[in-house]
Protein backbone atom coordinates (compact mmCIF):
# COMPACT_ATOMS: atom_id res chain seq x y z
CA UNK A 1 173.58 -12.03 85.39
CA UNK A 2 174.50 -14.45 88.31
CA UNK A 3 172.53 -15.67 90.84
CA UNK A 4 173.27 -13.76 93.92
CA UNK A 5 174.90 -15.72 97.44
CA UNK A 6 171.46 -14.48 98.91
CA UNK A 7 168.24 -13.51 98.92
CA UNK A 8 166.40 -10.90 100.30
CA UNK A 9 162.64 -11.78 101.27
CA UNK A 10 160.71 -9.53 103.42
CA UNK A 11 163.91 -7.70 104.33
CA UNK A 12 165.83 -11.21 105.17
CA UNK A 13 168.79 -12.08 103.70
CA UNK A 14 168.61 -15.82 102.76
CA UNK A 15 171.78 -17.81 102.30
CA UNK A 16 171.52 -19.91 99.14
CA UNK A 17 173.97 -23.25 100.08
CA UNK A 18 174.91 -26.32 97.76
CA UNK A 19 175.26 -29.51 99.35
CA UNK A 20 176.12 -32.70 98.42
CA UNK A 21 172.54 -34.89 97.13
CA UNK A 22 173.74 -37.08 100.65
CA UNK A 23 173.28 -34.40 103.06
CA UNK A 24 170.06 -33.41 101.05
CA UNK A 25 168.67 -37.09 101.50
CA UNK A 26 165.74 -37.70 98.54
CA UNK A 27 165.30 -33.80 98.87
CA UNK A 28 166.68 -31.26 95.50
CA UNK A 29 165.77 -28.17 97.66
CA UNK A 30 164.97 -26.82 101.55
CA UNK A 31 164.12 -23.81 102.64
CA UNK A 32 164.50 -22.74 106.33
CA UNK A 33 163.09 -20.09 107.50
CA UNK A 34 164.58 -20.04 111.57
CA UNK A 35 168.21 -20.20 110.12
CA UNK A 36 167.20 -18.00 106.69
CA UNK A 37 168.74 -20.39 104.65
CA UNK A 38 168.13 -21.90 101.53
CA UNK A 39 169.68 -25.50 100.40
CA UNK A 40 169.61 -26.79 96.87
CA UNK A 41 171.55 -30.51 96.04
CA UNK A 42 174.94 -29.34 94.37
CA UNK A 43 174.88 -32.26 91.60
CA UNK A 44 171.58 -31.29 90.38
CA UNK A 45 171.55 -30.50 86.28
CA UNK A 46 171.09 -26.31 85.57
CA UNK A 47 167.68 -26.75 84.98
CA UNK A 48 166.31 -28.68 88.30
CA UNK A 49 168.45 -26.61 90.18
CA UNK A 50 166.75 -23.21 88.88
CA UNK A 51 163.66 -24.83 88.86
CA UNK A 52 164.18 -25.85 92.61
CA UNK A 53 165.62 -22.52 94.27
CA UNK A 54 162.39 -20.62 92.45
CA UNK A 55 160.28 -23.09 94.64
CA UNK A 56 161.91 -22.66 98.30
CA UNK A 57 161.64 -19.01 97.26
CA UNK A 58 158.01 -19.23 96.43
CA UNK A 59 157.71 -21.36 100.22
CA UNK A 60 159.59 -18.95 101.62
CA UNK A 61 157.25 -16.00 100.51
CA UNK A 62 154.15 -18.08 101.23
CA UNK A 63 155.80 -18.83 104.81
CA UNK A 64 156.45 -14.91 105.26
CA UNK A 65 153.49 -13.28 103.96
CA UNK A 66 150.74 -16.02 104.62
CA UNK A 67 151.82 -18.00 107.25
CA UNK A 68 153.12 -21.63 107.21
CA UNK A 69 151.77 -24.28 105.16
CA UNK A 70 149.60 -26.02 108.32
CA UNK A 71 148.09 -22.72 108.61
CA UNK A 72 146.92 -20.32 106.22
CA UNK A 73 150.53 -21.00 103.66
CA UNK A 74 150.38 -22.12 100.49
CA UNK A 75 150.29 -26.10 100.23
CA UNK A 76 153.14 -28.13 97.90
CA UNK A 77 150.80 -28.25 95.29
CA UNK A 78 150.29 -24.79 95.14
CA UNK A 79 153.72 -23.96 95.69
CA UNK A 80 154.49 -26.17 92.16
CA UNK A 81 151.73 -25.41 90.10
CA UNK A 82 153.49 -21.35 91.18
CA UNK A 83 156.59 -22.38 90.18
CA UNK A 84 156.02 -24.10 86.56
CA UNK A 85 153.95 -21.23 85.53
CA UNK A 86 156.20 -18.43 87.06
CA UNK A 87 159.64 -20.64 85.44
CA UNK A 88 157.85 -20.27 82.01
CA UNK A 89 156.46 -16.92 82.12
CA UNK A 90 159.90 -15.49 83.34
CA UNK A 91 161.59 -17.65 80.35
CA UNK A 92 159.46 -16.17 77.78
CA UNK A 93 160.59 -12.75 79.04
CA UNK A 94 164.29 -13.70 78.38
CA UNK A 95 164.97 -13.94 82.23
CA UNK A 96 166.92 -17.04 81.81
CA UNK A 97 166.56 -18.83 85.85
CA UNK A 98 168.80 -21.18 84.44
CA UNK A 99 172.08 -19.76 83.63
CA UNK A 100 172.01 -17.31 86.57
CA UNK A 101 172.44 -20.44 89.17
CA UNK A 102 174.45 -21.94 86.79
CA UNK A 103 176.98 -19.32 86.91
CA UNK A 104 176.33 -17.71 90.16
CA UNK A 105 176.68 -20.82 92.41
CA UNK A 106 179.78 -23.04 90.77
């Protein structure tokens, strides 16, 4: 299975990009919301970069459903706390995160 060019959230299609870590500055992952994009840092190892595209997607929902994080949103700590436990669960169900952006996004 590879990871698809987009997702769909709500009914928006989000553009997953790889950039360079310099364009990404100290940042692995963004999500934007007013452009429906979603940038991950290109020279980031399998792992971080699954780990990192589950957690703009989780923002991303949080942004959609509950509002922004300054409002009613989930906060960063929520947002990882989600994505550890969701990244295992999914594992232990053989839905491997990992080799889907691996091959999807090369």
């Amino acid at each position: 299975m590879k990871t698809p060019e987009n997702v769909k959230i709500n009914g928006i299609d989000y553009a997953i990009k790889l950039l360079p870590q310099w364009e990404m500055g100290k940042h692995t992952g963004f999500a934007f919301s007013w452009t429906q994009q979603i940038h991950l840092t290109k020279e980031s190892t399998p792992i971080y970069r699954a780990q990192d595209l589950l957690h703009e997607i989780i923002h991303l929902i949080s942004s959609e459903y509950l509002g922004e994080m300054d409002s009613n949103g989930l906060d960063e700590a929520q947002v990882v706390a989600l994505t550890a436990g969701l990244f295992n669960v999914l594992g232990s169900c053989g839905i491997n995160l990992i080799d889907m952006v691996n091959e999807g996004l090369e």
